[in-house]
N, C-alpha and C. Protein backbone atom coordinates (compact mmCIF):
# COMPACT_ATOMS: atom_id res chain seq x y z
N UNK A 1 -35.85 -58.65 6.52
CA UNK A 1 -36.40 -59.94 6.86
C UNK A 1 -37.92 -59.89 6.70
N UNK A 2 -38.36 -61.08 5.97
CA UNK A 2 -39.74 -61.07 5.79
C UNK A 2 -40.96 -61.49 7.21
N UNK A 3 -41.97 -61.20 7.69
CA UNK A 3 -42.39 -61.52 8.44
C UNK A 3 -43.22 -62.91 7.46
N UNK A 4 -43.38 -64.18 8.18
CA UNK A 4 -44.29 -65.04 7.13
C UNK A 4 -45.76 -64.68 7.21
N UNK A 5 -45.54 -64.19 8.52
CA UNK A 5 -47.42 -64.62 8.49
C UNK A 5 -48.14 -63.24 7.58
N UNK A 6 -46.78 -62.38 7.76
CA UNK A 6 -47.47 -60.96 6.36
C UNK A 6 -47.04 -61.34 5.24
N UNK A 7 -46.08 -62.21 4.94
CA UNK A 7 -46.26 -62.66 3.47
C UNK A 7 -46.77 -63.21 2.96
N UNK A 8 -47.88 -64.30 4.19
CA UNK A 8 -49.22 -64.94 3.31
C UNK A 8 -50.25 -64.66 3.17
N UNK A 9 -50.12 -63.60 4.62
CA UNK A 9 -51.67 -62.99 4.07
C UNK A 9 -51.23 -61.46 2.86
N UNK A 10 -50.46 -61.08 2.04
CA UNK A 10 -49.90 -60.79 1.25
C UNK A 10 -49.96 -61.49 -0.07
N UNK A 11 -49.14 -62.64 -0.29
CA UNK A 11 -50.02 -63.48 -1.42
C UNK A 11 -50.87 -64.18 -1.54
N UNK A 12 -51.88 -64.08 -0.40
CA UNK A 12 -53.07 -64.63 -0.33
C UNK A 12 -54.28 -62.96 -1.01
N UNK A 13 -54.25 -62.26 -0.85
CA UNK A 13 -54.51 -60.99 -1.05
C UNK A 13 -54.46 -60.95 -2.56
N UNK A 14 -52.67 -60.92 -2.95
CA UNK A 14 -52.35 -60.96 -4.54
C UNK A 14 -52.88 -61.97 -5.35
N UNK A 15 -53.17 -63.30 -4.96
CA UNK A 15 -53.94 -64.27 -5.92
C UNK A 15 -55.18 -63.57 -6.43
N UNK A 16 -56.18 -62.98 -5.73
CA UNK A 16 -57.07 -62.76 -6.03
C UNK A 16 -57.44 -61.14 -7.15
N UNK A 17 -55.96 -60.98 -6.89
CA UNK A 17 -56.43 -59.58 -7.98
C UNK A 17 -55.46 -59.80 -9.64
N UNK A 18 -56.00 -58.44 -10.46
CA UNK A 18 -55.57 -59.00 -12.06
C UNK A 18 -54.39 -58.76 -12.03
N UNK A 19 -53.67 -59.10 -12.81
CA UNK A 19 -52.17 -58.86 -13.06
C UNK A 19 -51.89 -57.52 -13.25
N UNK A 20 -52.94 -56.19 -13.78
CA UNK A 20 -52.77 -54.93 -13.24
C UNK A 20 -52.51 -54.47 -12.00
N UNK A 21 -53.50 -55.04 -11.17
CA UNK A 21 -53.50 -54.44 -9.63
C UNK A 21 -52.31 -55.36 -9.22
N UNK A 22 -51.82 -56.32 -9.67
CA UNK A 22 -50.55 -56.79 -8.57
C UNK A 22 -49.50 -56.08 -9.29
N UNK A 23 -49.35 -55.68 -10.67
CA UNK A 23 -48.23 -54.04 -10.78
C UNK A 23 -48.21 -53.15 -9.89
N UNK A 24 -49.62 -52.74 -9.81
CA UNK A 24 -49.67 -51.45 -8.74
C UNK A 24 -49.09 -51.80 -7.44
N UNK A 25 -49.77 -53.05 -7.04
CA UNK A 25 -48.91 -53.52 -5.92
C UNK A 25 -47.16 -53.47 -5.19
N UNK A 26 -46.98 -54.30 -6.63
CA UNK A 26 -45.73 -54.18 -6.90
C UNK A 26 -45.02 -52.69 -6.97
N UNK A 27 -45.61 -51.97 -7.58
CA UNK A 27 -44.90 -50.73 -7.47
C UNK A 27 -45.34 -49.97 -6.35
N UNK A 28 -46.36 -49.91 -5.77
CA UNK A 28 -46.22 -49.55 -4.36
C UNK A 28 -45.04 -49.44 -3.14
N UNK A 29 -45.10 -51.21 -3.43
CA UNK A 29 -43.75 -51.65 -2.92
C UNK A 29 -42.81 -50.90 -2.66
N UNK A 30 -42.23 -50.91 -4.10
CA UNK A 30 -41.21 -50.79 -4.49
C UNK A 30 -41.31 -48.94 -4.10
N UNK A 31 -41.99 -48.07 -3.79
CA UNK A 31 -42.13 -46.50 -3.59
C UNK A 31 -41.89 -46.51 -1.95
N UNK A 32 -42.41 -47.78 -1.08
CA UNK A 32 -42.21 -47.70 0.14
C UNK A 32 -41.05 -48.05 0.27
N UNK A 33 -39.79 -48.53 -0.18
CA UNK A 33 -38.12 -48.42 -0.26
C UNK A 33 -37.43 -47.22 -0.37
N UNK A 34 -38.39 -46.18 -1.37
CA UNK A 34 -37.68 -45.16 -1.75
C UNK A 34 -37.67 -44.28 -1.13
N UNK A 35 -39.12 -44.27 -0.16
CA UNK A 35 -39.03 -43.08 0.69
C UNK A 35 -38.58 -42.45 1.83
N UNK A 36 -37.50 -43.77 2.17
CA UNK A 36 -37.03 -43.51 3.52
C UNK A 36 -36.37 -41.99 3.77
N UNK A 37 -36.16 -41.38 4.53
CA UNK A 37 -35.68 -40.39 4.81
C UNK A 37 -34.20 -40.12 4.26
N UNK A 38 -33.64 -40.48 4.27
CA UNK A 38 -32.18 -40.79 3.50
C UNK A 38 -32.60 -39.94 2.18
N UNK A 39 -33.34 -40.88 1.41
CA UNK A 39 -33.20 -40.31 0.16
C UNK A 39 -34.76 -40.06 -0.51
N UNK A 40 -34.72 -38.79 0.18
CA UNK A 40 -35.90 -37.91 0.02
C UNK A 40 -35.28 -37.02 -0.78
N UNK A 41 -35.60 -36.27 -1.49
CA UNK A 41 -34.83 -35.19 -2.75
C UNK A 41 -35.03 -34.04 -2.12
N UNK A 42 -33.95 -33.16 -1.58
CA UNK A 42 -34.36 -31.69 -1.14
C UNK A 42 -34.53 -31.17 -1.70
N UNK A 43 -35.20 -29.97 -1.82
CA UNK A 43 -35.18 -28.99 -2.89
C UNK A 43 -34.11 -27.84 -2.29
N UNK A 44 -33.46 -27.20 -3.15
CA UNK A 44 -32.06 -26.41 -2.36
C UNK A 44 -33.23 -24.65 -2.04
N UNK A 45 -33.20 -24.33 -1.24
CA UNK A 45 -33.88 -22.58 -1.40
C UNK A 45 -33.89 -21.95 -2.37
N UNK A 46 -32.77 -22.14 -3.20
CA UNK A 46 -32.61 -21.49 -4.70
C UNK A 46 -33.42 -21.48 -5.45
N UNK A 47 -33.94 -22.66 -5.67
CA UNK A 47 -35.38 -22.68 -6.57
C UNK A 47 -36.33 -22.66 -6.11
N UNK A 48 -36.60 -22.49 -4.73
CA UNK A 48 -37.84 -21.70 -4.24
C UNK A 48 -38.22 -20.93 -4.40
N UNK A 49 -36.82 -19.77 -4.45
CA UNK A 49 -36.66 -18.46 -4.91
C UNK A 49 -38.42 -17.95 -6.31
N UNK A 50 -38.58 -18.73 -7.30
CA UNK A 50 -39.31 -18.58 -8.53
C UNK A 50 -40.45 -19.05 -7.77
N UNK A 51 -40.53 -19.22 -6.29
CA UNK A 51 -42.19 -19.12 -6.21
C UNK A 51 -42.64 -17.94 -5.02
N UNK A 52 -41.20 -17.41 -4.43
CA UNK A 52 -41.04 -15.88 -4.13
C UNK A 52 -42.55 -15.15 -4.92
N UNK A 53 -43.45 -14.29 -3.59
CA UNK A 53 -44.56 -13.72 -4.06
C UNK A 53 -45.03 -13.92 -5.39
N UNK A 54 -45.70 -15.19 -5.29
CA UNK A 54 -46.47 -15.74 -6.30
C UNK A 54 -48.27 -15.77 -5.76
N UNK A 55 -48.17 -15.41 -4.66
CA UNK A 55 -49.56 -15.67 -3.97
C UNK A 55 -49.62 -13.91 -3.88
N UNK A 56 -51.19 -13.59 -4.17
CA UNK A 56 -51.20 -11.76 -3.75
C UNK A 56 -51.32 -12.11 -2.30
N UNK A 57 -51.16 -11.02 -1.06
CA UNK A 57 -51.71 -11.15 0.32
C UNK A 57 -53.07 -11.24 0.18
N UNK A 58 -54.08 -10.91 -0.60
CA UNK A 58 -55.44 -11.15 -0.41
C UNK A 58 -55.63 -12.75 -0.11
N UNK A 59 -55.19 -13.19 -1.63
CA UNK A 59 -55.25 -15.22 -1.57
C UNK A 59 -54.72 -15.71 0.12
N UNK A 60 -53.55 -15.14 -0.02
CA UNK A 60 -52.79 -15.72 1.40
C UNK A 60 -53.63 -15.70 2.63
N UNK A 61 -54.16 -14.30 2.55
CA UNK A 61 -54.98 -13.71 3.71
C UNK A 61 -55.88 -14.72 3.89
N UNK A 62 -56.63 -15.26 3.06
CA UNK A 62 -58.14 -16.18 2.29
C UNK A 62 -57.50 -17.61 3.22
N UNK A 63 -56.29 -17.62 2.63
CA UNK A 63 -55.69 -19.29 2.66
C UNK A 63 -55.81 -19.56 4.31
N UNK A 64 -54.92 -18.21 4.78
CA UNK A 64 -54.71 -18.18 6.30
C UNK A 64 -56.19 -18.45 6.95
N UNK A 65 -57.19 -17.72 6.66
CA UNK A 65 -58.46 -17.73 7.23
C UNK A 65 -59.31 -19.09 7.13
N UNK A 66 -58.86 -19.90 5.83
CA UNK A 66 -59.80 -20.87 5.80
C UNK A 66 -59.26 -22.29 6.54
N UNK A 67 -57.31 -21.96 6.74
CA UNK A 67 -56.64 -22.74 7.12
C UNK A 67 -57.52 -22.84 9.21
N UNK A 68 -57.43 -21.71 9.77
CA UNK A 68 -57.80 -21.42 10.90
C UNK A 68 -59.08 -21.65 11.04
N UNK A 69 -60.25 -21.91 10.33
CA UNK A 69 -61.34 -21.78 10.50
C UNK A 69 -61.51 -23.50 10.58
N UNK A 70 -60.85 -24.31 10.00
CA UNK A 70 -61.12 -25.26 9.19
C UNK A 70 -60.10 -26.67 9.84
N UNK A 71 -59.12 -26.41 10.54
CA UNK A 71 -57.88 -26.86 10.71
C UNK A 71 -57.93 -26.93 12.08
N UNK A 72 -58.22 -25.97 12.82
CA UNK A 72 -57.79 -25.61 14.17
C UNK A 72 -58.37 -26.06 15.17
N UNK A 73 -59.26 -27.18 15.14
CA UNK A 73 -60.13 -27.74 15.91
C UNK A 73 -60.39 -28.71 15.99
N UNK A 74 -60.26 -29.69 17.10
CA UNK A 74 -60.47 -30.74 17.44
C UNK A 74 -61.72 -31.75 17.06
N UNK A 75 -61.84 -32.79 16.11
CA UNK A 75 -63.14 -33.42 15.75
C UNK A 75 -62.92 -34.75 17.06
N UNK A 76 -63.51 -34.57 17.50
CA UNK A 76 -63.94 -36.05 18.70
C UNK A 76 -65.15 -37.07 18.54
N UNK A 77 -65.67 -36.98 17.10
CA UNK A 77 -66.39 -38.09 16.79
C UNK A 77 -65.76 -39.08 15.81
N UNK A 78 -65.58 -39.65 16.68
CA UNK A 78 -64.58 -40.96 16.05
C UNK A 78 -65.60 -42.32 15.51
């Protein structure tokens, strides 16, 4: 069910852009249908398998460190 008052300020929005950007639009759309959880594509473990130690432990080590340094902390300037 459509809400109206988001479908006008919706094609009130789309008037104003080129017939490119209301594709993109349009296909936006149409990507926010697909992604519901349902039908998300798993990948099975099997073919994970081919990325099995693809990283040396040094990189990983690097990744881990910059992940913790970088990640792990609260920004409170909003």
């Amino acid at each position: 069910m459509i809400d109206p008052t988001i479908q006008e300020q919706i094609l009130a929005s789309l008037s104003q852009l080129t017939s490119p950007q209301q594709q993109r639009v349009a296909d936006y759309a149409k990507s926010l249908g697909k992604t519901s959880a349902g039908s998300l594509r798993r990948t099975p473990g099997s073919e994970l398998l081919d990325f099995f130690d693809v990283i040396s432990d040094e990189d990983a080590a690097e990744m881990t460190k910059a992940i913790e340094e970088g990640c792990e902390r609260i920004d409170n300037e909003w």
